[in-house]
Protein backbone atom coordinates (compact mmCIF):
# COMPACT_ATOMS: atom_id res chain seq x y z
CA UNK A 1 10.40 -7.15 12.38
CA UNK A 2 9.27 -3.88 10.16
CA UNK A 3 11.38 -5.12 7.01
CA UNK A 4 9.54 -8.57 7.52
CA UNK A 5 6.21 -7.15 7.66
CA UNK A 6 6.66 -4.72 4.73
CA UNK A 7 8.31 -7.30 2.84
CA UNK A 8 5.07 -9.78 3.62
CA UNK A 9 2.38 -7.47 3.08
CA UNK A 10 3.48 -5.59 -0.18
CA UNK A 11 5.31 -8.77 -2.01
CA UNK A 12 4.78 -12.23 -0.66
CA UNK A 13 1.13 -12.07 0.45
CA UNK A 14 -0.20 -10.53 -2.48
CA UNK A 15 1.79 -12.57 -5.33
CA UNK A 16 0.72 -15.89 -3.23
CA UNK A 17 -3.06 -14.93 -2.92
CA UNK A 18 -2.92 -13.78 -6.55
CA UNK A 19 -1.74 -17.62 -7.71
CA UNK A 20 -4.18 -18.94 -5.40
CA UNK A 21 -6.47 -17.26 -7.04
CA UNK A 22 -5.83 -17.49 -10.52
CA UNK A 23 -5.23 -21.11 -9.96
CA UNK A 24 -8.67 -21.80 -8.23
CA UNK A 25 -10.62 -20.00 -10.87
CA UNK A 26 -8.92 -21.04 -13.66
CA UNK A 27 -7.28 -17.21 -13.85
CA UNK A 28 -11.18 -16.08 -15.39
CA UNK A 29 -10.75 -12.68 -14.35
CA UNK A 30 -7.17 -12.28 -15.77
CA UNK A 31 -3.67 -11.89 -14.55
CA UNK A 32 -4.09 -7.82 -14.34
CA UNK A 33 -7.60 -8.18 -12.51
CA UNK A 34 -6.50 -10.54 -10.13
CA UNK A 35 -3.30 -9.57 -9.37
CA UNK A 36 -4.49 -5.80 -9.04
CA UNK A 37 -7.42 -6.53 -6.43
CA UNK A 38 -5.02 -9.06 -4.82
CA UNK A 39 -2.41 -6.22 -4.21
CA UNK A 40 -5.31 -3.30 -3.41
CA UNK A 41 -6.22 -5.88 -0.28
CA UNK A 42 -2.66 -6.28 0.82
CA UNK A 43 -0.68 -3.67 -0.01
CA UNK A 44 -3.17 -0.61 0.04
CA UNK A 45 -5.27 -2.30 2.35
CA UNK A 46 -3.59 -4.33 5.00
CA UNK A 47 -0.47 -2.56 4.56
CA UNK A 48 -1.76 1.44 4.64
CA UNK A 49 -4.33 0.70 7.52
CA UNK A 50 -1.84 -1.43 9.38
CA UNK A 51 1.32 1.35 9.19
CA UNK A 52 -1.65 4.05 9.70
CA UNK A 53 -2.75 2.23 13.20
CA UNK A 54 1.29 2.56 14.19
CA UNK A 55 1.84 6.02 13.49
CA UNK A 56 -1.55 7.23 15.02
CA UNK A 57 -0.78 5.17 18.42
CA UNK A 58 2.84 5.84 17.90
CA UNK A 59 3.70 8.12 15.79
CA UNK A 60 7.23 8.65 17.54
CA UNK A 61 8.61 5.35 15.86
CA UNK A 62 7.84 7.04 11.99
CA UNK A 63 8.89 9.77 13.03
CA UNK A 64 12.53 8.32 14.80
CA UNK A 65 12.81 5.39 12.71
CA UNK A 66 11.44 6.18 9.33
CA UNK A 67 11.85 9.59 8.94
CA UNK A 68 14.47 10.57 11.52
CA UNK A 69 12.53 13.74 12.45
CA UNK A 70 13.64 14.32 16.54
CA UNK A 71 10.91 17.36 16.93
CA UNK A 72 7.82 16.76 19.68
CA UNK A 73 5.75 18.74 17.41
CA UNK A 74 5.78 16.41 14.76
CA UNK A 75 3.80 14.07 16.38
CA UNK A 76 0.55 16.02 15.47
CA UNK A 77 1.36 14.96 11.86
CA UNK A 78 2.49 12.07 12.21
CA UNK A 79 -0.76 10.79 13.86
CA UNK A 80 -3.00 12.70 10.95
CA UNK A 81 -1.00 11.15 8.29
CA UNK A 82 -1.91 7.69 10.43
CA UNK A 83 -5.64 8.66 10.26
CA UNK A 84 -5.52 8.91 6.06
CA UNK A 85 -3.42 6.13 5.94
CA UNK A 86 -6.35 4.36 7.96
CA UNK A 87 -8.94 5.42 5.84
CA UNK A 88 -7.37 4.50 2.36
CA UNK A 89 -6.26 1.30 3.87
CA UNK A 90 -10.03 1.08 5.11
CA UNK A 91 -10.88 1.26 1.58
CA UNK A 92 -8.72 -1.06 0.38
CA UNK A 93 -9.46 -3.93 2.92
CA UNK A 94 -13.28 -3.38 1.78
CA UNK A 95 -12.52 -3.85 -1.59
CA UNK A 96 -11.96 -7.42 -1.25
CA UNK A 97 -15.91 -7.54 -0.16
CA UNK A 98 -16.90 -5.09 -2.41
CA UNK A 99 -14.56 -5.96 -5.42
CA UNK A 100 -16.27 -2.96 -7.39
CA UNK A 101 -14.64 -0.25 -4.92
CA UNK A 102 -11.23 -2.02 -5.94
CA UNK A 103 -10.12 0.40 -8.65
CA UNK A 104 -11.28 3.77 -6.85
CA UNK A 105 -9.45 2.65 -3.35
CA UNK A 106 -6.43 1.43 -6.08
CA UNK A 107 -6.42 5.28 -7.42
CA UNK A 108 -6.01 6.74 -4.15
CA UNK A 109 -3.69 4.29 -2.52
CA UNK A 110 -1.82 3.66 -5.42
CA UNK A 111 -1.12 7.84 -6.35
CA UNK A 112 -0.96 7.81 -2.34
CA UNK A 113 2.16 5.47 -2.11
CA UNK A 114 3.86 6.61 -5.93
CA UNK A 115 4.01 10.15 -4.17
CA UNK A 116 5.33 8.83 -1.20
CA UNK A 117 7.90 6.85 -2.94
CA UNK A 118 8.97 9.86 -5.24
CA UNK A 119 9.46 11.92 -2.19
CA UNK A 120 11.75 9.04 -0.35
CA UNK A 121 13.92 9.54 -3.76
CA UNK A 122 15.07 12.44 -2.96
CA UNK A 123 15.92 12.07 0.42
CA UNK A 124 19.74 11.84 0.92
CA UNK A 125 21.02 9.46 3.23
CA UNK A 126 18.39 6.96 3.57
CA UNK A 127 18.44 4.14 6.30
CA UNK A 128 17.40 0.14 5.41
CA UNK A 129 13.43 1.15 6.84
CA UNK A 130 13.46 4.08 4.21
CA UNK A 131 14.53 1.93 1.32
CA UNK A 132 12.37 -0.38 1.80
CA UNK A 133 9.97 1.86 2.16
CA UNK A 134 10.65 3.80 -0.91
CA UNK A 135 10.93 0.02 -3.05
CA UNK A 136 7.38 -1.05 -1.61
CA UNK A 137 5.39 2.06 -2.01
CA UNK A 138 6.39 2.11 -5.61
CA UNK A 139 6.13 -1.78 -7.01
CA UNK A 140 2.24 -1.08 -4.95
CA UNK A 141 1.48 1.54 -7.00
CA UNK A 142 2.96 0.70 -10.42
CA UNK A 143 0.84 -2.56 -9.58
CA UNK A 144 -2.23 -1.10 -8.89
CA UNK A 145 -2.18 1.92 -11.00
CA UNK A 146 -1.74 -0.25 -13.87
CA UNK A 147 -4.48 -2.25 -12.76
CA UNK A 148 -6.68 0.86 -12.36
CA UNK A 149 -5.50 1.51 -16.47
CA UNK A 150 -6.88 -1.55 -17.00
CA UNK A 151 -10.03 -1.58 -16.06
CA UNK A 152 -10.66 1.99 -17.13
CA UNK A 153 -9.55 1.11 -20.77
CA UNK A 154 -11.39 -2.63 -20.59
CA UNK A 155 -14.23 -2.28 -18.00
CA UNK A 156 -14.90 -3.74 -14.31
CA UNK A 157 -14.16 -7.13 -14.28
């Protein structure tokens, strides 16, 4: 069920929303706008402030499952790393009613998740969850760090 979710959240339900979108208003905004405010909702959004609700109530399956860490005081961290996931993803989910806090909640989810992705790199010996993890947290934020270019080098849309 975690692949499907991850897979949903940071692929198929921003690329559909972003069509949707670009269809219904004839793509006005732009592919880049759209797309990145499409994927700051979902994947920094709904995606950080969903996995940051699972490792603050139970931070034992990130810490198991994800990051095969078997130490009780771990959980500590865990949960705190749940509470900034929460607030970014916060941000994020916001944006969609306040499109102008798009490209700040896009700078800190989006350097957020490229960290996080560089770090899964180097890990040796990674399981299916940690792959994925490490593929998702990247295409996010090459998405919406490009989109955050964007509108710093054209303007707010």
């Amino acid at each position: 069920m975690y692949l499907v979710i991850i897979i949903t959240l940071a692929v198929i339900a921003p690329l559909v929303t972003t069509v949707v979108q670009g269809v219904t208003t004839d793509w006005d905004a732009g592919l880049v706008v759209i797309a990145g405010q499409q994927w700051v909702f979902w994947g920094v959004g709904i995606r950080l402030f969903t996995a940051g609700l699972s490792q603050a109530l139970r931070p034992q399956f990130t810490m198991k499952k994800i990051l095969r860490i078997d130490a009780p005081g771990a959980t500590q961290l865990v949960g705190e790393l749940g509470y900034a996931n929460i607030g970014m993803g916060a941000a994020g989910i916001l944006s969609y009613f306040f499109p102008d806090w798009a490209p700040a909640a896009a700078l800190a989810g989006g350097l957020f998740l490229l960290l996080a992705g560089i770090r899964h790199i180097a890990k040796p010996n990674k399981n299916a969850k940690e792959w994925i993890a490490l593929a998702t947290d990247l295409l996010i934020a090459v998405i919406v760090l490009v989109y955050v270019g964007w509108v710093l080098v054209t303007g707010p849309a």
